[in-house]
Structures are given as C-alpha cells and as structure tokens.
C-alpha atoms as a PDB file:
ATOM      1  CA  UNK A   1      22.490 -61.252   9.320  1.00  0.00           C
ATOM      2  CA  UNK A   2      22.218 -60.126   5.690  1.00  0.00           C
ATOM      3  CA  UNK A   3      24.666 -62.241   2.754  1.00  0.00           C
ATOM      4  CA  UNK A   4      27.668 -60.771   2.777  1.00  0.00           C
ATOM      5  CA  UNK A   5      26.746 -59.398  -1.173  1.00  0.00           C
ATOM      6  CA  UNK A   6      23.742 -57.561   0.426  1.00  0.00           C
ATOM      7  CA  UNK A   7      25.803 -55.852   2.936  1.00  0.00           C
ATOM      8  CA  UNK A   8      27.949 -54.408   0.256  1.00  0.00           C
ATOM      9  CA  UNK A   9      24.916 -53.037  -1.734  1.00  0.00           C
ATOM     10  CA  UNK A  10      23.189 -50.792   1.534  1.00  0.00           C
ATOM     11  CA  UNK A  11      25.798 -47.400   1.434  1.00  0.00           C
ATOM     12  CA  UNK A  12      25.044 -47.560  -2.580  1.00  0.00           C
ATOM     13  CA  UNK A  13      20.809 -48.158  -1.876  1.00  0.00           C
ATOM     14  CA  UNK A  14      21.637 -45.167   1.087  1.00  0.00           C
ATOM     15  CA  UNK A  15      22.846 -42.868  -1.149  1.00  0.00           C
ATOM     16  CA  UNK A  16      20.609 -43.453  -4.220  1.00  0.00           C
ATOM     17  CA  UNK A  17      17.479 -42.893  -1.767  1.00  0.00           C
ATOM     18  CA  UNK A  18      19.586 -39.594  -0.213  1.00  0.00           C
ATOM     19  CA  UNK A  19      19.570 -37.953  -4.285  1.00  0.00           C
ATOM     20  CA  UNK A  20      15.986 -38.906  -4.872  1.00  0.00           C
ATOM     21  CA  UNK A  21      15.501 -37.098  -1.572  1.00  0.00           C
ATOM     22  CA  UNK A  22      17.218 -34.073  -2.538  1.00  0.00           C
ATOM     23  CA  UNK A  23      15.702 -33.749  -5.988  1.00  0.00           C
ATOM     24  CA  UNK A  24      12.468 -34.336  -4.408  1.00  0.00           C
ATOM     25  CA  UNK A  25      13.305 -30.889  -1.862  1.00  0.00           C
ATOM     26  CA  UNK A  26      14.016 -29.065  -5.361  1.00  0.00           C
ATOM     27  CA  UNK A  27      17.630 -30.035  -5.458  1.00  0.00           C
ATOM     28  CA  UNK A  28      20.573 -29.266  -7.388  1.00  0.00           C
ATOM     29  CA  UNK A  29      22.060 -32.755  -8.924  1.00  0.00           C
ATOM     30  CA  UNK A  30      24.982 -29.985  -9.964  1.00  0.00           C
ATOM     31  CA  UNK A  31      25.597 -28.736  -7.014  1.00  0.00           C
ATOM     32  CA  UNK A  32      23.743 -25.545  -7.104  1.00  0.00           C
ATOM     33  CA  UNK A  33      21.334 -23.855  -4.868  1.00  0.00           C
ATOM     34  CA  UNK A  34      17.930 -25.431  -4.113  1.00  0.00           C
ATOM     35  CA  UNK A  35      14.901 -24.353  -6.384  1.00  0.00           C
ATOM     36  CA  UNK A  36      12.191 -23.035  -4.629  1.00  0.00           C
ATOM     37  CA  UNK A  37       8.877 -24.177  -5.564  1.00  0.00           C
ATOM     38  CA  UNK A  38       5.726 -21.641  -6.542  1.00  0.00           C
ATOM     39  CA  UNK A  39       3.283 -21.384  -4.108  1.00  0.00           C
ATOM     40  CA  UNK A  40      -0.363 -21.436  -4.209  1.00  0.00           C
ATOM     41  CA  UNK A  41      -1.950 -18.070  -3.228  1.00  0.00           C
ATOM     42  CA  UNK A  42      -5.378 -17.800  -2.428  1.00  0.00           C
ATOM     43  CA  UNK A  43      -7.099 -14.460  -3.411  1.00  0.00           C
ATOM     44  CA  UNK A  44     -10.556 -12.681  -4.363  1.00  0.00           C
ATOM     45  CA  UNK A  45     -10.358 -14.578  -7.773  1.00  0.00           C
ATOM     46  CA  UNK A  46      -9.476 -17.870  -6.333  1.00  0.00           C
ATOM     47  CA  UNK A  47      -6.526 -19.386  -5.780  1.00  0.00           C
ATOM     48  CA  UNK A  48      -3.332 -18.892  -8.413  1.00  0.00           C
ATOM     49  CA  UNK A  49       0.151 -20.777  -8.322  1.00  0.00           C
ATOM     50  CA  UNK A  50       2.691 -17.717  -8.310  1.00  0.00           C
ATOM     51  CA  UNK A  51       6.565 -18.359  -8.475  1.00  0.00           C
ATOM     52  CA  UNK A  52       8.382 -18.452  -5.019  1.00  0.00           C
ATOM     53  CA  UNK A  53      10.404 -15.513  -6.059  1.00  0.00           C
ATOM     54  CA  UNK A  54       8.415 -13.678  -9.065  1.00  0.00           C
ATOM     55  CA  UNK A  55      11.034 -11.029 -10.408  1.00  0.00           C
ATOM     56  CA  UNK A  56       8.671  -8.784 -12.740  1.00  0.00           C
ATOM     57  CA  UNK A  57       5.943  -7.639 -11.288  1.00  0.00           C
ATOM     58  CA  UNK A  58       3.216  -5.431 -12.141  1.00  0.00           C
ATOM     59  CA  UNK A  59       0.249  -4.067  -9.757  1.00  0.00           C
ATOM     60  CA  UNK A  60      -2.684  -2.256 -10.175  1.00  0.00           C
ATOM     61  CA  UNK A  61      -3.415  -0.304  -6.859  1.00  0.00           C
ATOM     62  CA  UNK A  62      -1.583   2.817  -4.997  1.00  0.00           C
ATOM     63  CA  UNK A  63      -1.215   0.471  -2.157  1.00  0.00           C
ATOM     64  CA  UNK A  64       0.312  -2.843  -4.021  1.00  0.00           C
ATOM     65  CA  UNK A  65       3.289  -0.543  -5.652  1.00  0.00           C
ATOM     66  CA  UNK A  66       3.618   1.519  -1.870  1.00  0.00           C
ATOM     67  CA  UNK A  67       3.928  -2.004  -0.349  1.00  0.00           C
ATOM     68  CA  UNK A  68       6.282  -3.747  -2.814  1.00  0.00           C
ATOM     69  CA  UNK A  69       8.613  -0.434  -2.922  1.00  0.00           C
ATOM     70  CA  UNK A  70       8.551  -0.479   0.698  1.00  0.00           C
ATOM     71  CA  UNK A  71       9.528  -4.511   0.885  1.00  0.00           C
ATOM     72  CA  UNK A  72      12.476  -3.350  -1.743  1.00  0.00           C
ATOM     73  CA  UNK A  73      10.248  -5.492  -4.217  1.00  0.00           C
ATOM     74  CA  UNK A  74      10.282  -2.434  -7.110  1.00  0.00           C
ATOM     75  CA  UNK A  75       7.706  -3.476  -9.438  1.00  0.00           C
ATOM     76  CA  UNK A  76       8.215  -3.161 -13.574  1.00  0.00           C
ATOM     77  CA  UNK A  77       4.998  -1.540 -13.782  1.00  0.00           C
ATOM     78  CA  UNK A  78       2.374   0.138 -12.186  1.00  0.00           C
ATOM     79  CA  UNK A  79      -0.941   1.675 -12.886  1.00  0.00           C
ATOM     80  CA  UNK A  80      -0.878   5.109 -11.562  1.00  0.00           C
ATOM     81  CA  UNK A  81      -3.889   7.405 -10.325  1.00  0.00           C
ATOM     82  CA  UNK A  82      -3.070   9.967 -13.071  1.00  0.00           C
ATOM     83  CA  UNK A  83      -0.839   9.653 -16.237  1.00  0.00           C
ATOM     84  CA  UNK A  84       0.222  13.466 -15.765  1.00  0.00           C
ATOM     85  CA  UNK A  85       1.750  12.877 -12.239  1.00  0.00           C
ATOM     86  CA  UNK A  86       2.828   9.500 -12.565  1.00  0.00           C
ATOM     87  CA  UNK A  87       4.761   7.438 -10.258  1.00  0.00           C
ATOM     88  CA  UNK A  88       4.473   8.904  -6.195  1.00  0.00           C
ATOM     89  CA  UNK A  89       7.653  11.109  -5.753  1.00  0.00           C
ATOM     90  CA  UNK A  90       7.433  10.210  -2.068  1.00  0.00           C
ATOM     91  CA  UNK A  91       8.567   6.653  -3.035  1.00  0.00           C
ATOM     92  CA  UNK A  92      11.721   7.480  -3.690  1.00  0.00           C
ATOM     93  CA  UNK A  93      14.187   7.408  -6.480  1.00  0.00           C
ATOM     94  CA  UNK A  94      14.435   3.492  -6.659  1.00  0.00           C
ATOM     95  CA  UNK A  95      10.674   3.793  -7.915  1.00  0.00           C
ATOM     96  CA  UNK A  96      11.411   6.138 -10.269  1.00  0.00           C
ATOM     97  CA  UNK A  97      12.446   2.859 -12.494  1.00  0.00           C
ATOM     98  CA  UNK A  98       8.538   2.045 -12.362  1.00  0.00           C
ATOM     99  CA  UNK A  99       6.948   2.021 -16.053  1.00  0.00           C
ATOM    100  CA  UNK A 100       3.526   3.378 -15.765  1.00  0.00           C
ATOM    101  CA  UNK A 101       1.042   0.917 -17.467  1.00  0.00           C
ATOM    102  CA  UNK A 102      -2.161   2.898 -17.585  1.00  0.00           C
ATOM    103  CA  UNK A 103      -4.337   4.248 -14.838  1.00  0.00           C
ATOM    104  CA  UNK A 104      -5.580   2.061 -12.077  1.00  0.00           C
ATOM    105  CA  UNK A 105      -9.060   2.723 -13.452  1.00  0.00           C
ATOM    106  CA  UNK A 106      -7.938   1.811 -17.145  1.00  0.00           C
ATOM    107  CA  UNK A 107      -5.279  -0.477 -16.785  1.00  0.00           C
ATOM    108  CA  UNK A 108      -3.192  -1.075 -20.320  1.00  0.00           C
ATOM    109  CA  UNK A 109      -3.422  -4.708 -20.901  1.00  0.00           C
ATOM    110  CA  UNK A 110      -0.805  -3.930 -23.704  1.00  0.00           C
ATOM    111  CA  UNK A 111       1.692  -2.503 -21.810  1.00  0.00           C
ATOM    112  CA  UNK A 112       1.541  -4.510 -18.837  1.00  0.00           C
ATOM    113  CA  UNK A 113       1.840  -7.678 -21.754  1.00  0.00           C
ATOM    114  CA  UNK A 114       5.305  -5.875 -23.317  1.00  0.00           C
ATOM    115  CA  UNK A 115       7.162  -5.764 -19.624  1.00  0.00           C
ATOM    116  CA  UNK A 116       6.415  -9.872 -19.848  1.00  0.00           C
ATOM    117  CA  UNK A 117       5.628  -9.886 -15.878  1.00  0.00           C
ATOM    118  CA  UNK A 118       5.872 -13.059 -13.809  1.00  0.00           C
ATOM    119  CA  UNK A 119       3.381 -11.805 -10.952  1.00  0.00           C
ATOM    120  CA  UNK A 120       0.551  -9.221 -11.468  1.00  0.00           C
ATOM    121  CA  UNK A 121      -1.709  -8.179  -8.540  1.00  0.00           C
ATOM    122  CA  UNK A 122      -5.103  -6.677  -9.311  1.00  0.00           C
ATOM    123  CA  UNK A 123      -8.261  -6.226  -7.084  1.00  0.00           C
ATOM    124  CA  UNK A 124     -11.294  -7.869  -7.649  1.00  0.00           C
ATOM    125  CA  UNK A 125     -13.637  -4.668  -7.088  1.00  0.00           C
ATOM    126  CA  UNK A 126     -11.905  -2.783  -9.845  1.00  0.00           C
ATOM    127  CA  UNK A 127     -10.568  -5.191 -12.341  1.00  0.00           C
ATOM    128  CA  UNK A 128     -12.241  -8.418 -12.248  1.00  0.00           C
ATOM    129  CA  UNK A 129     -13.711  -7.930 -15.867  1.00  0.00           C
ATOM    130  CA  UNK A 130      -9.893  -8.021 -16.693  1.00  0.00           C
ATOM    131  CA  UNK A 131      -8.816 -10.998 -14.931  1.00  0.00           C
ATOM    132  CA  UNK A 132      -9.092 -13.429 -17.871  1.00  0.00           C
ATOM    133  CA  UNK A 133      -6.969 -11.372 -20.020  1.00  0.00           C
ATOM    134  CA  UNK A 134      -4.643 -10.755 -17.424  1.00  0.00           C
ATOM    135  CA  UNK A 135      -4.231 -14.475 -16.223  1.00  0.00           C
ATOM    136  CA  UNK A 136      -2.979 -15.084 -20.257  1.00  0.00           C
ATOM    137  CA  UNK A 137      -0.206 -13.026 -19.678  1.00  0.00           C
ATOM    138  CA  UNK A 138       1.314 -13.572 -15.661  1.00  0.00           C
ATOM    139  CA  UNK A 139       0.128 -15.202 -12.739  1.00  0.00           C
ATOM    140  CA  UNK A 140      -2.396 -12.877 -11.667  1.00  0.00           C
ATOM    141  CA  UNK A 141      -3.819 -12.445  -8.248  1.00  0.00           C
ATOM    142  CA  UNK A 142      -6.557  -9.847  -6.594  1.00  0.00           C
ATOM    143  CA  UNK A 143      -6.777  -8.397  -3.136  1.00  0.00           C
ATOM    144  CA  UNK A 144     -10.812  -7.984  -2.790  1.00  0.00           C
ATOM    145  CA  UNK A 145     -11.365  -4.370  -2.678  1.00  0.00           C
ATOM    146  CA  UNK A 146      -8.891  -1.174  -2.335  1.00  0.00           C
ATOM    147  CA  UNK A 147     -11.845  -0.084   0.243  1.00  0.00           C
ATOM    148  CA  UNK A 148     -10.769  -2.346   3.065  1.00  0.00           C
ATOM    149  CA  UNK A 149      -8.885  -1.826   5.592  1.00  0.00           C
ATOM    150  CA  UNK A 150      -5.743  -0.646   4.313  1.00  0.00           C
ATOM    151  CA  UNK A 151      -3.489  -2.076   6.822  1.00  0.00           C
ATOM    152  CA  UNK A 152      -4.939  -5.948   5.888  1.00  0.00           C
ATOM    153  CA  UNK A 153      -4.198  -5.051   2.198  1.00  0.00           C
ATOM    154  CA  UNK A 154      -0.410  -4.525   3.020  1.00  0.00           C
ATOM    155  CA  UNK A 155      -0.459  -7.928   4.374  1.00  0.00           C
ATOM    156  CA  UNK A 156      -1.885  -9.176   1.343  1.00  0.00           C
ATOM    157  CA  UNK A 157       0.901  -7.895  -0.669  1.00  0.00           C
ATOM    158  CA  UNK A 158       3.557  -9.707   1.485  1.00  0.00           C
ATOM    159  CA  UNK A 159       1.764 -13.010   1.850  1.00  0.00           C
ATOM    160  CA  UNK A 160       1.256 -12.792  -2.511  1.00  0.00           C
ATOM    161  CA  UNK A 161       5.046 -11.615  -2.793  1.00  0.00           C
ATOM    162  CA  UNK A 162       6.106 -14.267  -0.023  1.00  0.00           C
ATOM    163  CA  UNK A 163       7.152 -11.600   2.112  1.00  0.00           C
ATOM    164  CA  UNK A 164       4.196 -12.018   4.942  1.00  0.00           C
ATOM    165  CA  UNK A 165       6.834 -11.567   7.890  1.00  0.00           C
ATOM    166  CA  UNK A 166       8.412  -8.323   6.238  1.00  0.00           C
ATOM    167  CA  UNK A 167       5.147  -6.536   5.398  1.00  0.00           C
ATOM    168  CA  UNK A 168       4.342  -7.238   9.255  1.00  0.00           C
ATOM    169  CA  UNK A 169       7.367  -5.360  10.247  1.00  0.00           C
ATOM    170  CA  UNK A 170       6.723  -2.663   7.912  1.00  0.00           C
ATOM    171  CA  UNK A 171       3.077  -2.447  10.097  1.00  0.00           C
ATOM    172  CA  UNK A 172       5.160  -2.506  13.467  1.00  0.00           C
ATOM    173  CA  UNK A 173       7.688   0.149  12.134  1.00  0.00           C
ATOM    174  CA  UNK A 174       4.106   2.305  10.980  1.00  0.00           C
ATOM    175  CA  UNK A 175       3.187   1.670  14.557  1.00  0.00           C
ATOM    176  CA  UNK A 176       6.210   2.678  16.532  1.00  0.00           C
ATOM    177  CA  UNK A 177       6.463   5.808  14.789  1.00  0.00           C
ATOM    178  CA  UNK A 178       2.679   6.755  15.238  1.00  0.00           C
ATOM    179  CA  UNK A 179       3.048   6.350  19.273  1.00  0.00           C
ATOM    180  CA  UNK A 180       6.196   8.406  19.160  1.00  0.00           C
ATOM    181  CA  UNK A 181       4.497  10.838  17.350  1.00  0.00           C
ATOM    182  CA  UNK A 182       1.684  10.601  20.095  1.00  0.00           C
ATOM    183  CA  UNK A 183       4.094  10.725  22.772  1.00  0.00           C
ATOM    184  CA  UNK A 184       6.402  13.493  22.064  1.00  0.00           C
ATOM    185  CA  UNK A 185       3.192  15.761  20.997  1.00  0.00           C
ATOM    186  CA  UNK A 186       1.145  14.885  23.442  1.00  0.00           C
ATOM    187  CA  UNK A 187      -1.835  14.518  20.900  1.00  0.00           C
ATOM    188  CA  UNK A 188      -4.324  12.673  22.958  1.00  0.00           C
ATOM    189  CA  UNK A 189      -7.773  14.411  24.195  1.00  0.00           C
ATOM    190  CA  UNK A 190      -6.785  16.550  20.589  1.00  0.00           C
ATOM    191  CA  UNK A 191      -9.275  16.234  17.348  1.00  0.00           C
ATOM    192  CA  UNK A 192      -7.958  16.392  13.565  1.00  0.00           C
ATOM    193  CA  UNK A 193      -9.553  16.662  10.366  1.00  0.00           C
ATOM    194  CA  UNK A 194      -8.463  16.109   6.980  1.00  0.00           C
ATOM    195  CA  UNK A 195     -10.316  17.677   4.499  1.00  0.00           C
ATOM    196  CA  UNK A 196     -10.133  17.349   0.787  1.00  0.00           C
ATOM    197  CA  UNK A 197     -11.338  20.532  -1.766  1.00  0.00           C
ATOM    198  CA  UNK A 198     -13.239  19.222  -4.566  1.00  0.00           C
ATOM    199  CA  UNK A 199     -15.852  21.544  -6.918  1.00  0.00           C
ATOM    200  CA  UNK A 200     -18.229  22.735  -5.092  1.00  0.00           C
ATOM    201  CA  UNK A 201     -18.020  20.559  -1.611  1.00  0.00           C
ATOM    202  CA  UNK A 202     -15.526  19.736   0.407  1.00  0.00           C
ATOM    203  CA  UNK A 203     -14.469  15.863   0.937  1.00  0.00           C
ATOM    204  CA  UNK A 204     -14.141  15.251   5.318  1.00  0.00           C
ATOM    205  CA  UNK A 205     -11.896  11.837   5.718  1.00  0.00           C
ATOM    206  CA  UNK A 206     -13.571   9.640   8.694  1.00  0.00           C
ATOM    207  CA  UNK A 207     -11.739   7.602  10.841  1.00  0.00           C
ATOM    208  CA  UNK A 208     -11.680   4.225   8.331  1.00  0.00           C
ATOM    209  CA  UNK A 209      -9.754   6.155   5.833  1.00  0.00           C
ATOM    210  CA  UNK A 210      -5.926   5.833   5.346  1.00  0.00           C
ATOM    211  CA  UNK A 211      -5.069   9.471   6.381  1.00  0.00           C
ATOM    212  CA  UNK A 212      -8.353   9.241   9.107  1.00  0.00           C
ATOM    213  CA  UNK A 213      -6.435   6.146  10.645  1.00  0.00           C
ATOM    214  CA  UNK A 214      -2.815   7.388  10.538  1.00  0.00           C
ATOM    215  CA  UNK A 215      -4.269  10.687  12.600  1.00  0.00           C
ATOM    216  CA  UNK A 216      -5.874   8.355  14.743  1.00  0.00           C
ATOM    217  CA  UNK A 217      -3.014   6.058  15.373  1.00  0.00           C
ATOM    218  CA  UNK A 218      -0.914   8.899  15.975  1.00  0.00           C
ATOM    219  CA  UNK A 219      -3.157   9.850  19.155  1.00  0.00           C
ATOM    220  CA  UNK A 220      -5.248  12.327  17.675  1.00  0.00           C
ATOM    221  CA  UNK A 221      -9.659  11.815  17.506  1.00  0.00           C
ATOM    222  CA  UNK A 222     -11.531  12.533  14.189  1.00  0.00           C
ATOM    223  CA  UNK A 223     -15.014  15.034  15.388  1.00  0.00           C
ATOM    224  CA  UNK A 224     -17.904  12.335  15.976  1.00  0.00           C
ATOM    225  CA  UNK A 225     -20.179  12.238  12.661  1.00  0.00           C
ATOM    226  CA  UNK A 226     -22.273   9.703  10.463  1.00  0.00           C
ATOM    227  CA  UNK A 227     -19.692   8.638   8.117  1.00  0.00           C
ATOM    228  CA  UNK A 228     -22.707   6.824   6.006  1.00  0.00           C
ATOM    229  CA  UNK A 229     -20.709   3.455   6.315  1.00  0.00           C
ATOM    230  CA  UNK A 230     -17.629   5.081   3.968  1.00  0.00           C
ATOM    231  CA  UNK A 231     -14.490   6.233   4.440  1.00  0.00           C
ATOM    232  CA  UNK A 232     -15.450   9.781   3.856  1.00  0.00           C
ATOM    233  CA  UNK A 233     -18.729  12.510   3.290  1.00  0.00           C
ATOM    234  CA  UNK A 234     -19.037  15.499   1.198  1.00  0.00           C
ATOM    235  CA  UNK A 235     -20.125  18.386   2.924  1.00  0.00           C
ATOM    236  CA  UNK A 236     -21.810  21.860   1.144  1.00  0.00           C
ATOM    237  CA  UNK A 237     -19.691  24.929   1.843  1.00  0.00           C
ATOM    238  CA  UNK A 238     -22.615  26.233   4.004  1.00  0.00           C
ATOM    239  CA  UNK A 239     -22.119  23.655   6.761  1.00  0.00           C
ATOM    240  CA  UNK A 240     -18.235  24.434   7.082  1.00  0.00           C
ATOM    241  CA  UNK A 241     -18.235  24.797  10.482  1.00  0.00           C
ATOM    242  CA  UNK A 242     -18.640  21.003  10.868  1.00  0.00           C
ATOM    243  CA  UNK A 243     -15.011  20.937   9.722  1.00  0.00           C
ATOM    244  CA  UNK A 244     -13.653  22.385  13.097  1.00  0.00           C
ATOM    245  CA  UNK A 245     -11.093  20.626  14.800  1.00  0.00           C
ATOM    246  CA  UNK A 246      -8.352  21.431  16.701  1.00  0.00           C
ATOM    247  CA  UNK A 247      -5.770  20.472  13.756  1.00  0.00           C
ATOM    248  CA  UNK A 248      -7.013  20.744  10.473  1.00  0.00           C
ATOM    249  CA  UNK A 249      -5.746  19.859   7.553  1.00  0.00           C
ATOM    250  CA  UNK A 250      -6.630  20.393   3.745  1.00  0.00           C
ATOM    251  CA  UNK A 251      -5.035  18.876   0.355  1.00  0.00           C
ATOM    252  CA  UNK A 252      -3.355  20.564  -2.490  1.00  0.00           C
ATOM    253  CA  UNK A 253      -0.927  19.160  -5.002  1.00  0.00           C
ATOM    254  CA  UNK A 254       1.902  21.512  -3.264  1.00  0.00           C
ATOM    255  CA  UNK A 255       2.685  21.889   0.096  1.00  0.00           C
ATOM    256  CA  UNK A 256       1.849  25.251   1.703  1.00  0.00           C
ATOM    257  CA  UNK A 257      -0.267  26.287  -1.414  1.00  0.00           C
ATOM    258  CA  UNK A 258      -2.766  28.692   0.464  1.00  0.00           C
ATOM    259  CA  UNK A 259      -4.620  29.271  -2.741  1.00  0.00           C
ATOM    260  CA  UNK A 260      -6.616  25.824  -2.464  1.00  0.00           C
ATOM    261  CA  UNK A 261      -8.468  26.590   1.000  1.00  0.00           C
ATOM    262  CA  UNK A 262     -11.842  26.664  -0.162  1.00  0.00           C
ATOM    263  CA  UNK A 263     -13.403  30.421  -0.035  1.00  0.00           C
ATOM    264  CA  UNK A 264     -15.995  28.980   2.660  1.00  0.00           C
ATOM    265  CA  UNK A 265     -12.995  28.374   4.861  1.00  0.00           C
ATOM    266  CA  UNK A 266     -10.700  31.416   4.216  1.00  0.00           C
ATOM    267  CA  UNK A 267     -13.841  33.565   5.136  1.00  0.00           C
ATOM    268  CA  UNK A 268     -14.096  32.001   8.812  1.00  0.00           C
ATOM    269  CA  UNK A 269     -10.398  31.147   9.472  1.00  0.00           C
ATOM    270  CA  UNK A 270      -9.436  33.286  11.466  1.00  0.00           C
ATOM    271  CA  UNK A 271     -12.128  32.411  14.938  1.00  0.00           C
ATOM    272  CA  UNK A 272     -13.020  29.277  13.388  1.00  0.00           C
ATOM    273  CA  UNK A 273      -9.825  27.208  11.804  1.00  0.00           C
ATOM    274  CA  UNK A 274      -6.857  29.040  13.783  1.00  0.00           C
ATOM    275  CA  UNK A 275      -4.680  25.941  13.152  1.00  0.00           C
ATOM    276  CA  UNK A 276      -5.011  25.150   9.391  1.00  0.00           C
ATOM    277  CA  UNK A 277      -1.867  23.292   7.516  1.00  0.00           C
ATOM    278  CA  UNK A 278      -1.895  22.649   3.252  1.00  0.00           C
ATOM    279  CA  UNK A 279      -0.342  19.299   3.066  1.00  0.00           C
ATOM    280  CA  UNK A 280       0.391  17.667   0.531  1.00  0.00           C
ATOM    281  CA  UNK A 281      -2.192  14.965  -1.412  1.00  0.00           C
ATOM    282  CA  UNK A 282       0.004  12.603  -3.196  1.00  0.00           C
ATOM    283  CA  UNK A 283       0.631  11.109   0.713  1.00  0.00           C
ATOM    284  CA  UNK A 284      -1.637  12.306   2.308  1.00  0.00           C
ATOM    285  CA  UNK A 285      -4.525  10.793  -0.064  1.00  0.00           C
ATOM    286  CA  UNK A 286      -2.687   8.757  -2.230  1.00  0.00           C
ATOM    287  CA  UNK A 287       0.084   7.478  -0.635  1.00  0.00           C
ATOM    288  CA  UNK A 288      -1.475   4.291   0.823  1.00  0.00           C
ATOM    289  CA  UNK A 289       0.663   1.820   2.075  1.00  0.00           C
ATOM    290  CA  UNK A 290       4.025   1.588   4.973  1.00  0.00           C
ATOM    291  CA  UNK A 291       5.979   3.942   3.159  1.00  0.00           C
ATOM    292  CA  UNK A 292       3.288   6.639   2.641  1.00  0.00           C
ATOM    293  CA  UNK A 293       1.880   6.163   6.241  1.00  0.00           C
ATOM    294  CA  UNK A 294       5.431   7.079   7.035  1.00  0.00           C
ATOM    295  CA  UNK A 295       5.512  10.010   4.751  1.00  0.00           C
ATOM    296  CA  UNK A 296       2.380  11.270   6.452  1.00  0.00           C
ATOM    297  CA  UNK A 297       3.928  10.969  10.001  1.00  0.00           C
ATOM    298  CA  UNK A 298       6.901  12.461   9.322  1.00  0.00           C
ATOM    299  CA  UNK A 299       4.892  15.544   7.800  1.00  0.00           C
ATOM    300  CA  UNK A 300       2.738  15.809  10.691  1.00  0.00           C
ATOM    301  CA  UNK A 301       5.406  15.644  12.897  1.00  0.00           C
ATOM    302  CA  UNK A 302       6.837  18.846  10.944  1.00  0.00           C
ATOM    303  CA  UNK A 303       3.452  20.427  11.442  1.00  0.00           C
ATOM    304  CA  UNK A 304       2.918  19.631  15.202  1.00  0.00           C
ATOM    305  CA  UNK A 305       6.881  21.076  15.671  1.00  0.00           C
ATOM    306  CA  UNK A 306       6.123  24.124  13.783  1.00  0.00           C
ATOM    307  CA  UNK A 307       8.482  23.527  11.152  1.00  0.00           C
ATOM    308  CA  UNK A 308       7.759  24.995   7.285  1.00  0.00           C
ATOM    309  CA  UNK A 309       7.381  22.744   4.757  1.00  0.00           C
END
C-alpha cells in the first residue's frame, strides 16, 4: 500500500496526465472546440500538408471548381476556360461569388496571390512549371492529369478538401439518376453521339469522355470506332455519315441554336440524323464534375421526353 502522502498526490498526477492528453488531441485548455490538425495529402507533385479545414481556396480545372461547388466548398477563385464566359452558369448562383483568376491554360499567379488562399489545387499535366511559384503562396496540390477518368478526379477533390465520403455520394447521386434515366427511357440496345462543330471538322466524343460516359451510364452505346487511345477524333465533313446514331447530339453556346449544325449535316438530316438535339456546351463539354453530370442528365432527360429547351 502506497504512504498515505502518495495516495493524496494520484487524482492531482490523474488529472495533469488527462490535460497533457487533451492538448496532445488538439485541445482547448479554454474550453473551446478541438483544433483539427492539417493533413498530409499525397498528389502528382508529392505529398503537401494542407489545413484540415482550408477556407480559401483556389483551383485550376473545370472539374476541381464543379466538385468543390457541388461539396458546398465555393472556392475564392477559379481559372476559367474563357475570360469572356467566365464562371459556369449551370453552377448556380452561390458560384457566382467565384473570382476568376486567369484561364486554366494561363493561370494568374497574381491574382490567385491577392485572394491570399489557404488550399490551391492544380494538375500536374498542365501546371507543373507553376508549382514552385504556387507552393510560395498556399498549400498547393495537383491531381495528375484533367485526361483521366473524370469520375477518379472528383474523388481527388474530396480526399484534398477532406471531404472523400461526400464526393462519393455526389458519384452515387450521379449514378442513381443515370439508371433512372435508363429506366424510365428505356435507352438500352439505343446508340448516342455527341458531336462537337469546330472549323472545318467535326469533334465525335468516345466513350472515355465526360459527356461519352454520362450517355453511357445513362443506358445508351456510343457507335463502335478507333478512338486512337483519346477521348475523342476529328472527323472531315465528307465522312459525316459516321456520325449516325440513333440520338445525336451537337454543341453550341445556346440551346436550340440550329445555326451551328455543320452544313455537312443539315444537307443529310433529314434520312440520315432524324433525331438531332443542339445542347448546350458549357455542360455538356465543360461542365465536368457531379453537378454538371447532373446538368447533362437532367437535359437529356428533357430531350428523351420531348420537352423544348
């Protein structure tokens, strides 16, 4: 049996080991909440220590701001595909509080320094000559290309945000609606085509790509064709016909404008592209991520109920 002094010192020796426990966990010795600790994030650049709730953040790719909008994550800043259209308007009015900070081919290292970020995500195939600069400024971390798979590039945005679980239920939600979509239109056996005017060709989407896969997860096929290891091929107005599917689709930057269908297409409509739809690019192309895979459901959905746009 311990002196009778000793016994009297073990509640005071319990609760001095009980605070050094607590501020060990990140606690409080106010009283306040726990302090999180950052986390280490491994990327394309190596690995980065990012805060465990990072409050300003800027990213560089369509699919980093879709993903963080759709995890209610708004970013400060974003580089944007063109400085005339700016910020998606399918991401809603809460993104309309985005600061655009250069193009996601010519990021503004000067802007994205002035919204003093605590998180900025990048990708290694586009930006890596940046990464030094952009480590001086935030935390910095880089999914490895905007070429993968989109759908593993959403979850790469929720494990760098510390949202892994939520981006995964963004995925299921995607998921759900695509075999609803399937189910109430009865799209399998059916083939789909997205096709993209540019000068002088026309751009066919393959399976791989992020409108390609949303048709495809919705039920429908893409035609069989050598997509050349890509996500899509160029094809010369002459060989239009290899377009034909049973729902085809081309891009415009309105809805419903019939003025983009290439002449090559317009001139064999009729017996060769009966069930042609204008839909709208800044989702349709653009809009990669949860909430634009959404957007591009919901639109086909119109299109497959015979709605206008």
């Amino acid at each position: 049996m311990p002196p009778r002094r000793a016994r009297r010192l073990l509640p005071t020796a319990v609760a001095v080991v009980g605070v050094l426990l607590l501020s060990a966990c990140g606690g409080d010795a106010g009283g306040g909440e726990p302090t999180a600790a950052p986390r280490i994030v491994a990327h394309a650049h190596g690995e980065t220590q990012v805060p465990a709730d990072p409050q300003r953040i800027v990213v560089l790719e369509p699919v980093q701001l879709d993903t963080a909008v759709a995890l209610g994550r708004v970013p400060v800043g974003a580089a944007v595909l063109s400085t005339a259209a700016g910020v998606p308007a399918y991401l809603g009015e809460e993104a309309k509080a985005v600061d655009p900070v250069g193009t996601v081919a010519e990021p503004s290292l000067e802007k994205i320094a002035a919204l003093e970020p605590d998180l900025i995500l990048g990708t290694e195939s586009r930006h890596r000559e940046l990464y030094p600069q952009l480590a001086t400024i935030a935390p910095t971390v880089f999914m490895a290309s905007q070429a993968d798979p989109w759908q593993d590039n959403v979850r790469f945005v929720g494990r760098a945000l510390g949202a892994e679980d939520a981006a995964q239920g963004l995925l299921d939600r995607y998921h759900q609606r695509c075999d609803e979509v399937a189910a109430t239109h009865r799209t399998a056996g059916r083939t789909a085509q997205l096709i993209r005017p540019r000068e002088g060709v026309l751009t066919l989407y393959g399976p791989t790509s992020f409108a390609g896969s949303t048709l495809e997860c919705a039920g429908f096929t893409t035609p069989p064709r050598d997509w050349e290891n890509s996500i899509s091929v160029d094809l010369s107005p002459e060989l239009v016909l290899e377009a034909r599917a049973d729902l085809v689709l081309v891009t415009a930057t309105r809805a419903g404008d019939e003025t983009v269908v290439p002449p090559a297409v317009a001139a064999v409509r009729t017996e060769s592209f009966p069930n042609l739809h204008v839909v709208d690019q800044s989702f349709w192309i653009t809009g990669v991520g949860p909430r634009g895979g959404l957007a591009v459901l919901d639109d086909l959905e119109r299109i497959l109920a015979g709605r206008a746009a």
